[in-house]
C-alpha atoms as a PDB file:
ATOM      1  CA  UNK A   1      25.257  -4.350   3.972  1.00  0.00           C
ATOM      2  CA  UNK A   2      21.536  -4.965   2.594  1.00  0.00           C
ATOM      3  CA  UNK A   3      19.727  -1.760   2.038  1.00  0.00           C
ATOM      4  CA  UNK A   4      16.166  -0.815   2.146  1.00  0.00           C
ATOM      5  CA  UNK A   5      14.070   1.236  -0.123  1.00  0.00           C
ATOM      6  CA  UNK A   6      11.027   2.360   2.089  1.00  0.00           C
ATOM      7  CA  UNK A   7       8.519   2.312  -0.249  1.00  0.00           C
ATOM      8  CA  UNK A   8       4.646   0.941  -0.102  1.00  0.00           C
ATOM      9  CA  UNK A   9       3.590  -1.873  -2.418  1.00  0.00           C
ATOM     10  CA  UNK A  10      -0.061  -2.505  -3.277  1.00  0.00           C
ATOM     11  CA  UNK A  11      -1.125  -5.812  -4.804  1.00  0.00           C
ATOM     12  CA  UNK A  12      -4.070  -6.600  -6.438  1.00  0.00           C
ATOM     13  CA  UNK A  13      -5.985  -7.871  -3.839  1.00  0.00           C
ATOM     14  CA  UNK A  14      -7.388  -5.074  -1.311  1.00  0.00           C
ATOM     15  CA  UNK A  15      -9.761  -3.986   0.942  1.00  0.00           C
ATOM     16  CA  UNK A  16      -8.327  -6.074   4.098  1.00  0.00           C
ATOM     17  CA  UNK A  17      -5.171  -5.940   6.498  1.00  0.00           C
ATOM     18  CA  UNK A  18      -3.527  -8.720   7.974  1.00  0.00           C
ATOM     19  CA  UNK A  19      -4.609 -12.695   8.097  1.00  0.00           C
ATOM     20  CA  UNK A  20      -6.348 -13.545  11.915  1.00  0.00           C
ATOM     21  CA  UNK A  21      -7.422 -17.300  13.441  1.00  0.00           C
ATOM     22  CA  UNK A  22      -9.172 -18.627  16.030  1.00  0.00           C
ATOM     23  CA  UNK A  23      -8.453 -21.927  17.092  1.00  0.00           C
ATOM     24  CA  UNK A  24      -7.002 -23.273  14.333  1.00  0.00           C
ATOM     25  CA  UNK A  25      -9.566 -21.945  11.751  1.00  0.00           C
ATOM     26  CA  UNK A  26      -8.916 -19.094   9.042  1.00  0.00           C
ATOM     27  CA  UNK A  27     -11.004 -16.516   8.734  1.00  0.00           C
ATOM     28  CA  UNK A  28     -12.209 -16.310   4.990  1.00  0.00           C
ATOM     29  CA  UNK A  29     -12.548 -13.118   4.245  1.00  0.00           C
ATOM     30  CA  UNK A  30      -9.440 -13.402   2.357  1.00  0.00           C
ATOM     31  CA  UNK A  31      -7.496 -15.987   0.129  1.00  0.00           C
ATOM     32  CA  UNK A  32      -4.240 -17.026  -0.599  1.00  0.00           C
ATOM     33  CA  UNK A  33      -0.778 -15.199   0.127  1.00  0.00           C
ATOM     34  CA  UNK A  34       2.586 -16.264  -0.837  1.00  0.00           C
ATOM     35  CA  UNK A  35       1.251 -19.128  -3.028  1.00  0.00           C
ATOM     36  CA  UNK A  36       3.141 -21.184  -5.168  1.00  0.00           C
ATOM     37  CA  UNK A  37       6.531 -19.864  -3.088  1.00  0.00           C
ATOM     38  CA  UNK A  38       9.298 -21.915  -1.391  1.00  0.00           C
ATOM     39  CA  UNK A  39      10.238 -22.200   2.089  1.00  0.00           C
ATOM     40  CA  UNK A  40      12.542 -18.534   1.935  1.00  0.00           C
ATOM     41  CA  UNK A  41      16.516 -18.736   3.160  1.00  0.00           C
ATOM     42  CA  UNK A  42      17.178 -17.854   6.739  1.00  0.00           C
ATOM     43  CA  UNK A  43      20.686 -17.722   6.628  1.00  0.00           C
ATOM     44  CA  UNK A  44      20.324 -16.097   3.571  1.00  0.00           C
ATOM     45  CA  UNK A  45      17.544 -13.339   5.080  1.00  0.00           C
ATOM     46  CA  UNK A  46      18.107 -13.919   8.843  1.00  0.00           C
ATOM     47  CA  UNK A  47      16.651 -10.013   9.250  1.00  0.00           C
ATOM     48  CA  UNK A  48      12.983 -11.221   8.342  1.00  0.00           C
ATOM     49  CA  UNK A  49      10.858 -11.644  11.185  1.00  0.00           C
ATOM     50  CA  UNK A  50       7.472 -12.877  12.079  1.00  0.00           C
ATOM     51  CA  UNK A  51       4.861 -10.639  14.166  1.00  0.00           C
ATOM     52  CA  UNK A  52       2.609 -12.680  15.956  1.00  0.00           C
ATOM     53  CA  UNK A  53      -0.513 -10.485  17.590  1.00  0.00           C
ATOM     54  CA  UNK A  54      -3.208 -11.186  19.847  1.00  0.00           C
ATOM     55  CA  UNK A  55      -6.288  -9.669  19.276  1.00  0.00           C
ATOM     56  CA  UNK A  56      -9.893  -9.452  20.157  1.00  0.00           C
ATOM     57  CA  UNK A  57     -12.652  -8.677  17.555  1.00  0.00           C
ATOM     58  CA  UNK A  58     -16.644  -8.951  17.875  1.00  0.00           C
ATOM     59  CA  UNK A  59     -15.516 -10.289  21.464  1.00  0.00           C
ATOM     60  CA  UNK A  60     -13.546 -13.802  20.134  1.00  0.00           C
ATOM     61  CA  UNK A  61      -9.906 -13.898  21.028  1.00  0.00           C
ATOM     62  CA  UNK A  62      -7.924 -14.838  18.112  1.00  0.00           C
ATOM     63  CA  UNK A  63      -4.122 -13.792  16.486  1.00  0.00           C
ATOM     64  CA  UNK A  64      -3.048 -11.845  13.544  1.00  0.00           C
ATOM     65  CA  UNK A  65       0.314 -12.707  11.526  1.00  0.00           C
ATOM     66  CA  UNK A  66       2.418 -10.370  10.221  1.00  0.00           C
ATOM     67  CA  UNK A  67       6.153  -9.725   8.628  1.00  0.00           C
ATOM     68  CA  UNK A  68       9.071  -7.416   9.793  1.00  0.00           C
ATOM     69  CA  UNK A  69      12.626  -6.843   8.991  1.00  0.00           C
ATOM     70  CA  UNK A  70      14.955  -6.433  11.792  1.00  0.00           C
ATOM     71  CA  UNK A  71      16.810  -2.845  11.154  1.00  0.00           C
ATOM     72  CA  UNK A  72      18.805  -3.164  14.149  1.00  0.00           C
ATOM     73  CA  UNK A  73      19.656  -5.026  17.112  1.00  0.00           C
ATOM     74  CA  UNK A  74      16.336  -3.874  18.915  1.00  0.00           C
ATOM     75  CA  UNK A  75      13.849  -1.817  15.665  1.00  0.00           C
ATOM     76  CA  UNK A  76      11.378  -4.283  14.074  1.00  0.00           C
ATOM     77  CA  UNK A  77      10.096  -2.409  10.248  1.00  0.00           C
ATOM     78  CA  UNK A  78       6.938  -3.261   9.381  1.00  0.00           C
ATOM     79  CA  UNK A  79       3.558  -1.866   8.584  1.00  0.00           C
ATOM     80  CA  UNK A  80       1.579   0.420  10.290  1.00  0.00           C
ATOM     81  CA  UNK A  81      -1.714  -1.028   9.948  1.00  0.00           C
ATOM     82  CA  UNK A  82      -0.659  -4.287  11.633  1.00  0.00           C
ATOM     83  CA  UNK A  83       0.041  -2.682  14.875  1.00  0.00           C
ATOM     84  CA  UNK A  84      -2.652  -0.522  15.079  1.00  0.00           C
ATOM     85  CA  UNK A  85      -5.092  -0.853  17.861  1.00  0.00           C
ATOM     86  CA  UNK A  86      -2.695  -4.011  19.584  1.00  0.00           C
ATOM     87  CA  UNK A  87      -0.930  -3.335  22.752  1.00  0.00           C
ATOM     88  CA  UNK A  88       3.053  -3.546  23.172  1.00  0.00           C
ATOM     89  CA  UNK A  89       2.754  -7.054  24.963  1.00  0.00           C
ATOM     90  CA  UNK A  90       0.436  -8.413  23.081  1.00  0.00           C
ATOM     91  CA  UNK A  91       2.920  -8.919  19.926  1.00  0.00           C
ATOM     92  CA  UNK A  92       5.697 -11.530  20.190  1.00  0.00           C
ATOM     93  CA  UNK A  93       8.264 -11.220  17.440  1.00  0.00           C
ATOM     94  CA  UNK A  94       9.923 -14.925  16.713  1.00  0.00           C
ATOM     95  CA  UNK A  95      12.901 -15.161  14.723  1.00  0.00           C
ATOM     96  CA  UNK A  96      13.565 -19.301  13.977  1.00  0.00           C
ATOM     97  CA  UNK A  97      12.583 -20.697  17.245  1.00  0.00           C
ATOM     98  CA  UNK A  98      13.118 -17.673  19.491  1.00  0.00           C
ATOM     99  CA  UNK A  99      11.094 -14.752  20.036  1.00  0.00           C
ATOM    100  CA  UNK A 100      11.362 -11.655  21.930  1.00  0.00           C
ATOM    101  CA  UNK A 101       8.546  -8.919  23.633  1.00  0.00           C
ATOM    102  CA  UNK A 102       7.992  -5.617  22.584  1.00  0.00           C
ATOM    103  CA  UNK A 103       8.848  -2.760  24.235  1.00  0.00           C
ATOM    104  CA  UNK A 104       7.306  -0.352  22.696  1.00  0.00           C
ATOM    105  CA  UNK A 105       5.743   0.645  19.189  1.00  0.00           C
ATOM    106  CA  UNK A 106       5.559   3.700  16.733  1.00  0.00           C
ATOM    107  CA  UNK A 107       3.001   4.232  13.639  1.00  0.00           C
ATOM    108  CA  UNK A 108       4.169   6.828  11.055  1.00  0.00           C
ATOM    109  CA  UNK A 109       1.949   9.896  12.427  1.00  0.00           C
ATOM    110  CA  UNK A 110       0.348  10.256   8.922  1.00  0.00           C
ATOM    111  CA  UNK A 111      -0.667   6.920   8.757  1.00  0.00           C
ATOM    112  CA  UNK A 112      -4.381   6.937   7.053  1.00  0.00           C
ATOM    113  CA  UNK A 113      -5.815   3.575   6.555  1.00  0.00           C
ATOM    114  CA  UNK A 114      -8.848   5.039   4.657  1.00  0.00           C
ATOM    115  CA  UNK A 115      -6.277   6.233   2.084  1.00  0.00           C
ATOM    116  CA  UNK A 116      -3.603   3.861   2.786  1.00  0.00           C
ATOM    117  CA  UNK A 117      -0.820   6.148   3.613  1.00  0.00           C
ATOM    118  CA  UNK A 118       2.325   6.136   5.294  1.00  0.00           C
ATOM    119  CA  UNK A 119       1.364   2.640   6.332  1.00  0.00           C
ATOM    120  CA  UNK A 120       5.082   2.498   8.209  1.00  0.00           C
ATOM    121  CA  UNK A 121       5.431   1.426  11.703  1.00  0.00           C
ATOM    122  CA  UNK A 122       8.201   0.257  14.162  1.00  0.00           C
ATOM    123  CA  UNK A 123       9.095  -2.164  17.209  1.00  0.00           C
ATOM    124  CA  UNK A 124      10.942  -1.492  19.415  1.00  0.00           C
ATOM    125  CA  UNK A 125      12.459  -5.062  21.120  1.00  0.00           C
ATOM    126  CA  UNK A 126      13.191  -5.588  24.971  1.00  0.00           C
ATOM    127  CA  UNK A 127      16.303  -7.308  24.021  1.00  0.00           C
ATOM    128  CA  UNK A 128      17.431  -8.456  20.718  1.00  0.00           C
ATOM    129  CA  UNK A 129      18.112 -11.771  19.125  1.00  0.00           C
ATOM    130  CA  UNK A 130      21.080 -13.536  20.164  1.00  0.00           C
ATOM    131  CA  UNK A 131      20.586 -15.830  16.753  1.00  0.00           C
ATOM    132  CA  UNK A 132      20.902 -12.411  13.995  1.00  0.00           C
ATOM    133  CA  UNK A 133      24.172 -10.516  13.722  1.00  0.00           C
ATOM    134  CA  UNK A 134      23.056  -9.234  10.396  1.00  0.00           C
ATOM    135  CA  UNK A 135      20.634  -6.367  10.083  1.00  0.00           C
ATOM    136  CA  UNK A 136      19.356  -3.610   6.890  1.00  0.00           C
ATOM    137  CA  UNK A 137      19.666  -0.443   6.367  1.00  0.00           C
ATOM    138  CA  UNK A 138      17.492   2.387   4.631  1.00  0.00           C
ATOM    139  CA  UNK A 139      18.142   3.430   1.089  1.00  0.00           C
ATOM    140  CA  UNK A 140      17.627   3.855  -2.363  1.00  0.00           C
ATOM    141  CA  UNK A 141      15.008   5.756  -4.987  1.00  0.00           C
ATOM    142  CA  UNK A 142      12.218   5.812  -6.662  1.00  0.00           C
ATOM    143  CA  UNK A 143      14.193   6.576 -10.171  1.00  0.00           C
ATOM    144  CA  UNK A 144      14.811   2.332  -9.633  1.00  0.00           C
ATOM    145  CA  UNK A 145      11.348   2.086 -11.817  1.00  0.00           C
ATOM    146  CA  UNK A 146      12.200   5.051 -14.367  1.00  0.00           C
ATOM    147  CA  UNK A 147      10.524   5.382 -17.610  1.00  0.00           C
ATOM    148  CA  UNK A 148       8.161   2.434 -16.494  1.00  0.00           C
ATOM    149  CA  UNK A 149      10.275  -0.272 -16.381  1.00  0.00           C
ATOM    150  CA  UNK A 150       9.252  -3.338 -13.972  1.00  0.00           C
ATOM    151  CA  UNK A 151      11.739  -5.384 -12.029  1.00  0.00           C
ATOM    152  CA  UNK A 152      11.632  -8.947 -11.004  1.00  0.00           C
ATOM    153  CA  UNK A 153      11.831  -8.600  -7.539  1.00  0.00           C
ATOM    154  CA  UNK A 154      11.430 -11.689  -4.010  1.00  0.00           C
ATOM    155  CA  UNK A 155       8.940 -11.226  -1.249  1.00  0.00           C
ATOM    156  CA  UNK A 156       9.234 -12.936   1.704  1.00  0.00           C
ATOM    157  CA  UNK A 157       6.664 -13.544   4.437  1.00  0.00           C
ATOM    158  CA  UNK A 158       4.884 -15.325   6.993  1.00  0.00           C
ATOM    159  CA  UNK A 159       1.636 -15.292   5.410  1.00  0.00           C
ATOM    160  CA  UNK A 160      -1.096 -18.228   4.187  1.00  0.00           C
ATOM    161  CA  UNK A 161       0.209 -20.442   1.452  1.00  0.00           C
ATOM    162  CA  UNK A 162      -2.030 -21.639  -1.369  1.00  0.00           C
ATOM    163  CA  UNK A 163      -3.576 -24.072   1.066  1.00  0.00           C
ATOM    164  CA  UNK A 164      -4.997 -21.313   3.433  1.00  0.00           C
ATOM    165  CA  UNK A 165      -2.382 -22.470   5.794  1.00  0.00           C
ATOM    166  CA  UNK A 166      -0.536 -20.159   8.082  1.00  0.00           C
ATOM    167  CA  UNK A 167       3.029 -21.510   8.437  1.00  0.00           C
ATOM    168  CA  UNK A 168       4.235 -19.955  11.961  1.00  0.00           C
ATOM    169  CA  UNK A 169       7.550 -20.157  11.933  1.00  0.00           C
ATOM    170  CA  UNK A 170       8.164 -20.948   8.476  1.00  0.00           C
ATOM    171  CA  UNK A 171       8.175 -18.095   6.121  1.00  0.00           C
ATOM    172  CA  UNK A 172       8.173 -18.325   2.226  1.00  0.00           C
ATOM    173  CA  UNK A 173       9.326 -16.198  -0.817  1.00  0.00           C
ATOM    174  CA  UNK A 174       8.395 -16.554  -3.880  1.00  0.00           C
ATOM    175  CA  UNK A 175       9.327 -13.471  -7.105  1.00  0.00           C
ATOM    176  CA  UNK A 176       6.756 -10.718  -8.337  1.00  0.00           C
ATOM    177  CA  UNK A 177       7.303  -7.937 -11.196  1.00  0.00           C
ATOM    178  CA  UNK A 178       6.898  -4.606  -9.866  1.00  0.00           C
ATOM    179  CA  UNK A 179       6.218  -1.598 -11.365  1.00  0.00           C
ATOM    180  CA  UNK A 180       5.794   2.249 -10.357  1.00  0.00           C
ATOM    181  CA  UNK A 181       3.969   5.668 -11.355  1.00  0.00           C
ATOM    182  CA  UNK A 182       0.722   7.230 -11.229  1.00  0.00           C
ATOM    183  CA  UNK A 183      -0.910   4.983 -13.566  1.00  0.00           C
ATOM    184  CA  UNK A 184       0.918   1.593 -12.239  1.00  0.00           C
ATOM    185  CA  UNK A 185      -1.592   0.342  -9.848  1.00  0.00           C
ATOM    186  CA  UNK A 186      -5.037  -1.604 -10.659  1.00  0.00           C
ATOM    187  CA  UNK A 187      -6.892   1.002  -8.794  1.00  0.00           C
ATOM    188  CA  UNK A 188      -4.729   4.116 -10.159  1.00  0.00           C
ATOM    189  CA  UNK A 189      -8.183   5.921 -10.256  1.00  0.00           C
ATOM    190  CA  UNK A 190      -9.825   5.067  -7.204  1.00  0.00           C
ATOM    191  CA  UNK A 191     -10.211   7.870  -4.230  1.00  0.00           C
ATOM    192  CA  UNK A 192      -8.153   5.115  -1.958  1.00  0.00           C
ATOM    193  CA  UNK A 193      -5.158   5.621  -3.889  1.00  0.00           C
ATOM    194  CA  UNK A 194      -5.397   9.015  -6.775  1.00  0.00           C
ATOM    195  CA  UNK A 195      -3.340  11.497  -4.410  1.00  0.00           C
ATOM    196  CA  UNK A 196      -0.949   9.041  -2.851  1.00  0.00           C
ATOM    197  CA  UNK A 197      -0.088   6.648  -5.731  1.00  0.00           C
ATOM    198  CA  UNK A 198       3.643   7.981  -5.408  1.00  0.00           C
ATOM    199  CA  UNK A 199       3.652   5.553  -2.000  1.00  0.00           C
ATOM    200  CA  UNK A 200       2.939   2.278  -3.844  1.00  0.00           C
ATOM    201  CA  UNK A 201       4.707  -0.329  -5.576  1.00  0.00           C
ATOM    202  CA  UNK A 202       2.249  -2.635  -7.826  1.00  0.00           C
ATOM    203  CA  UNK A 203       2.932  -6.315  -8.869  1.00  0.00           C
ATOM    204  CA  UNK A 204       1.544  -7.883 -12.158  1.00  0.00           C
ATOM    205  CA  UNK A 205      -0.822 -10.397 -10.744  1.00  0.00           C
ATOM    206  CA  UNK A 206       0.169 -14.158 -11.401  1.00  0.00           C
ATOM    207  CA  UNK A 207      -0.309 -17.453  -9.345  1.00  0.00           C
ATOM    208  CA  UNK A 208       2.272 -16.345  -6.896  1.00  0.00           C
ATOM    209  CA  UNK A 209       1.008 -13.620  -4.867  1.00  0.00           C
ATOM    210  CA  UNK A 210       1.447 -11.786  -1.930  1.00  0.00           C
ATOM    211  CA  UNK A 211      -1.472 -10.786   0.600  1.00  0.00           C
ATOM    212  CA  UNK A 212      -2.601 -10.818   4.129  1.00  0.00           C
ATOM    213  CA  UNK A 213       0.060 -12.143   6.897  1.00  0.00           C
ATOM    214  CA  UNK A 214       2.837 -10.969   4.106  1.00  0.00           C
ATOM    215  CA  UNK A 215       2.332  -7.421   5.411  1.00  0.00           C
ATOM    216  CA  UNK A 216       5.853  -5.241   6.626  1.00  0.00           C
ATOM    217  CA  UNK A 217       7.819  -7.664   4.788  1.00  0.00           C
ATOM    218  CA  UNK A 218      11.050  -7.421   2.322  1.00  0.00           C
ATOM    219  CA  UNK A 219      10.947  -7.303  -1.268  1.00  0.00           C
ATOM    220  CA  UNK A 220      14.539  -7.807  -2.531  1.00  0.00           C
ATOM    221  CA  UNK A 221      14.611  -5.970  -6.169  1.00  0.00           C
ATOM    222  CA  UNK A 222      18.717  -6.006  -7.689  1.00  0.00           C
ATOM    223  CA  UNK A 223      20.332  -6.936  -4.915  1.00  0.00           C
ATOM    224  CA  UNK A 224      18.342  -4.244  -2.970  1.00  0.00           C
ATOM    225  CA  UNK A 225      15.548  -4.383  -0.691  1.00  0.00           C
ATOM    226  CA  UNK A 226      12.512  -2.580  -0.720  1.00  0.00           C
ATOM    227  CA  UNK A 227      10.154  -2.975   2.242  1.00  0.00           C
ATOM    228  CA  UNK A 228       6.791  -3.387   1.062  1.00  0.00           C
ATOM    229  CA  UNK A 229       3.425  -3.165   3.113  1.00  0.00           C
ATOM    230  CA  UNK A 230       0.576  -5.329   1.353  1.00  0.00           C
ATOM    231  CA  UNK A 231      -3.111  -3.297   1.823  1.00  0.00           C
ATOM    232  CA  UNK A 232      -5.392  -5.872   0.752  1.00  0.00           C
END
């Protein structure tokens, strides 16, 4: 069985949450995600999810994307900060061409998005997906990154591509070496991130990255997976 890590990665880019569109049209206040990255393996990774979320902000209607890893039958893993302020039934979960509702939803009670902590959160399905008989489980440590060594790991979401698309429906992965410690992230010294640096993974920034719309997905480091929340 695939295991888990629960973990919190932080990329390079910051200071926004999850990719949103109105009619078609991106809103810019953020670039590319999973760029450079191929179309991922579903029967490989049929776990991985996509959270799409209506939402309302300065009064226009518009969605948000998201990632999520099936842990069970019915619990959705993803991140906190992409459920926050959204109503159960305004999130449909689609796995391939089916989706299911929500039936209810839980944010980590520490969750600070000021500080970015304990950015976990959970769905809870009406009904599972007849199409997945293969699920994750939680596991693993921290010591995976001892004596500051970085791993070559694959993320996997539903994010924009390097054409500031947003492929519903069509998640990619692409790889990304990690790293982890106090001093591991960009921003090690910032107030955002100083006295919870111990939550965050940190990828050495290349041409293939990992942003908004990527958030609550997998990162699959040595066979194991580590789910990583992007705070961008």
């Amino acid at each position: 069985m695939i295991q888990i890590i629960i973990l919190i990665l932080l990329l390079n880019c910051f200071f926004t949450t999850v990719v949103t569109f109105e009619e078609n049209k991106l809103t810019y206040e953020n670039k590319g995600l999973i760029a450079n990255g191929e179309i991922y393996d579903v029967e490989k990774y049929p776990f991985v999810v996509c959270l799409v979320i209506r939402v309302v902000r300065k009064n226009k209607k518009g969605k948000a994307v998201c990632t999520g890893s099936l842990i069970s039958p019915l619990f959705v893993l993803t991140a906190a900060h992409c459920i926050v302020g959204v109503r159960r039934y305004d999130i449909n979960v689609y796995s391939a061409e089916s989706h299911q509702r929500v039936q209810r939803i839980y944010r980590h009670h520490m969750f600070n998005p000021k500080k970015f902590s304990a950015d976990i959160g959970m769905l809870k399905l009406r009904k599972p997906f007849k199409n997945v008989d293969r699920y994750i489980s939680l596991s693993g440590h921290p010591d995976e990154f001892s004596n500051g060594k970085t791993l070559n790991c694959v993320v996997i979401g539903f994010g924009m591509t390097e054409n500031k698309t947003i492929p519903i429906l069509k998640g990619y992965m692409t790889n990304s070496n990690v790293t982890y410690g106090p001093t591991a992230c960009k921003l090690f010294n910032t107030s955002s991130i100083m006295d919870t640096w111990n939550e965050y993974l940190c990828s050495k920034p290349d041409i293939h990255m990992v942003c908004h719309g990527d958030s609550g997905g997998p990162m699959i480091c040595n066979g194991i997976i580590l789910l990583y929340v992007v705070n961008v």
